[in-house]
N, C-alpha and C. Protein backbone atom coordinates (compact mmCIF):
# COMPACT_ATOMS: atom_id res chain seq x y z
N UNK A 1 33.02 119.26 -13.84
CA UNK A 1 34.24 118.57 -13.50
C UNK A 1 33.98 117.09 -13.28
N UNK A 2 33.03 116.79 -12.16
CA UNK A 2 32.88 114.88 -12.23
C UNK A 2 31.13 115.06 -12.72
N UNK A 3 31.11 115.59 -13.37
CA UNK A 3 29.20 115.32 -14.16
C UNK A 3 28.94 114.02 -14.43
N UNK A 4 27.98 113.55 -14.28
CA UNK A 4 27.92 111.90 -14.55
C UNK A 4 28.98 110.73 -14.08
N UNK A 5 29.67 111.44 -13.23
CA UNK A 5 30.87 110.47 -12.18
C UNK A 5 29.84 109.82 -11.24
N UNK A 6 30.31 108.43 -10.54
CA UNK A 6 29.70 108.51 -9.60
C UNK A 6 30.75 107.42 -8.86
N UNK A 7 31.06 107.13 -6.94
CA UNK A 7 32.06 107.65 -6.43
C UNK A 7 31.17 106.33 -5.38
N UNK A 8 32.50 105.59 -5.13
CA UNK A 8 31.98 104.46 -4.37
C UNK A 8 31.66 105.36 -2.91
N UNK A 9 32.53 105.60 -2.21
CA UNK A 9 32.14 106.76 -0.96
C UNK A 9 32.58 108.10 -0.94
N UNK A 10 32.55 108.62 0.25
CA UNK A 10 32.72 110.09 0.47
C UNK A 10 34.71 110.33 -0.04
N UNK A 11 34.86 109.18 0.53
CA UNK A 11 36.77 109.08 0.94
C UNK A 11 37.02 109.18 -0.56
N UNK A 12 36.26 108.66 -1.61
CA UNK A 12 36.58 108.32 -2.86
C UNK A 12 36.22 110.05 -3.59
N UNK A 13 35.25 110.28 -3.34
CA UNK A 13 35.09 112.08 -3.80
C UNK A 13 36.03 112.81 -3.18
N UNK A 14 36.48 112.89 -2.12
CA UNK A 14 37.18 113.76 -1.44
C UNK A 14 38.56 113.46 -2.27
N UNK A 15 39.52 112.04 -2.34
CA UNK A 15 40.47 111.90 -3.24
C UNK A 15 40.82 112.50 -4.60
N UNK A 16 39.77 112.57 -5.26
CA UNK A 16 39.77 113.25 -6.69
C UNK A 16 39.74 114.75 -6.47
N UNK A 17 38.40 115.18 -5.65
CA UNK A 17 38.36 116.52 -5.23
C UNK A 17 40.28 117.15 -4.83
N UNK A 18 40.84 116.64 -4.47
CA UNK A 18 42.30 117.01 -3.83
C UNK A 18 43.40 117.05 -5.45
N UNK A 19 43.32 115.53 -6.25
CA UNK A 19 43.92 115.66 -6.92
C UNK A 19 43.76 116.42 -8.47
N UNK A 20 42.13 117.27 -8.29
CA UNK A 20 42.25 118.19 -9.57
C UNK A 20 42.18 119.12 -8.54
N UNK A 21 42.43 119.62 -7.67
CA UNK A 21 42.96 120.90 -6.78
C UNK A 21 44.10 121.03 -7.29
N UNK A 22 45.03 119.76 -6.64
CA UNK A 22 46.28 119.63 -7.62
C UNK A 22 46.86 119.79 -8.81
N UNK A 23 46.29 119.62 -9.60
CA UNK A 23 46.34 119.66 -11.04
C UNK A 23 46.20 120.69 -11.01
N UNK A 24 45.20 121.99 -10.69
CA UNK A 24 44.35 123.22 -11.27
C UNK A 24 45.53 124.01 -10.90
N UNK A 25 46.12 123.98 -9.51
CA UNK A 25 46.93 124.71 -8.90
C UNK A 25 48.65 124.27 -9.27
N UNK A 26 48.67 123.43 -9.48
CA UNK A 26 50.33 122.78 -9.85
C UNK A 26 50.75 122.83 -11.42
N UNK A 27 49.81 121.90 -12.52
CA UNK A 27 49.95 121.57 -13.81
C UNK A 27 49.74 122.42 -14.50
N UNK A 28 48.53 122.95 -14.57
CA UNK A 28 47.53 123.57 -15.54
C UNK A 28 48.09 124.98 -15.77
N UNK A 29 48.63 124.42 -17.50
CA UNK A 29 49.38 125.59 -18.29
C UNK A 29 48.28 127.12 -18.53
N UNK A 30 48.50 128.21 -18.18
CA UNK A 30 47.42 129.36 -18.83
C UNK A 30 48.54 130.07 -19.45
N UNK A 31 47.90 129.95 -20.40
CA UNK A 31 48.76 131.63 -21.35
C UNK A 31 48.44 132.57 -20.71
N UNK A 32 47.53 132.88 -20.69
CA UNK A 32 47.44 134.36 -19.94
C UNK A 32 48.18 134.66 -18.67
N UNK A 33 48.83 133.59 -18.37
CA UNK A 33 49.86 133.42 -17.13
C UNK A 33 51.41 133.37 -17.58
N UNK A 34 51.50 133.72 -18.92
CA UNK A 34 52.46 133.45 -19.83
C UNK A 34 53.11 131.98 -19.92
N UNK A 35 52.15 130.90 -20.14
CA UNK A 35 52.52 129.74 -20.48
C UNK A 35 52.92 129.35 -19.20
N UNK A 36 53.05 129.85 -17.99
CA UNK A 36 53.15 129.23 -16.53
C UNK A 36 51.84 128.22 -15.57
N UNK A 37 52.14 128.15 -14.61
CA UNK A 37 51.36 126.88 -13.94
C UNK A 37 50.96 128.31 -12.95
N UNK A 38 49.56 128.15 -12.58
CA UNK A 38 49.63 129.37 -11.13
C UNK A 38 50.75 129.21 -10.42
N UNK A 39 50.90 128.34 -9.88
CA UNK A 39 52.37 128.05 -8.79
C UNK A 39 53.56 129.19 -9.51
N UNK A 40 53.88 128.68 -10.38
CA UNK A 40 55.42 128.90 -11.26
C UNK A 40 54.57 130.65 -11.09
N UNK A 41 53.91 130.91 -11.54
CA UNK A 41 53.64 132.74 -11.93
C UNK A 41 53.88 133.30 -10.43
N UNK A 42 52.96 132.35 -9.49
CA UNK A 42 53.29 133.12 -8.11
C UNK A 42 54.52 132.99 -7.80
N UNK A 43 55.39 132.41 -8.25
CA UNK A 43 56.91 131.88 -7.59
C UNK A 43 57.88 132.88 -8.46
N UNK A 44 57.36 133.41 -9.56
CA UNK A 44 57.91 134.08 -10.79
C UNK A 44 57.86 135.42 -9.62
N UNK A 45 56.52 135.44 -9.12
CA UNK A 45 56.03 137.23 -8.82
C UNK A 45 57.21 137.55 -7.83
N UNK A 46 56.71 136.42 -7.01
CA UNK A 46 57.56 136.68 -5.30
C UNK A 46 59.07 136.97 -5.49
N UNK A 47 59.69 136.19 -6.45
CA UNK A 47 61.36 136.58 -6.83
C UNK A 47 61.55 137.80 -7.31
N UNK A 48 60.72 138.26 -8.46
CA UNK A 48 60.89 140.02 -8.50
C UNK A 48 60.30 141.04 -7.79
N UNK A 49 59.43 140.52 -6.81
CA UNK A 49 59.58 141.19 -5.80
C UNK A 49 60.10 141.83 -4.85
């Protein structure tokens, strides 16, 4: 994920660390999720629940 990054301080790793949390958990299309974001599939589950 940051291989060969390198990160003026800790505050500066921790920032990125948060915003591909973000991304992984908010954006990031999987088919195998049927073209949903994790979020959207869990939000899909809980309503036909």
């Amino acid at each position: 994920m940051f291989h060969g990054e390198t990160f003026e301080d800790e505050d500066d790793l921790i920032q990125e660390l948060e915003e591909y949390i973000d991304y992984y958990n908010t954006k990031r299309i999987k088919m195998r999720l049927n073209g949903l974001t994790p979020v959207e599939y869990r939000n899909q589950a809980l309503l036909a629940g």
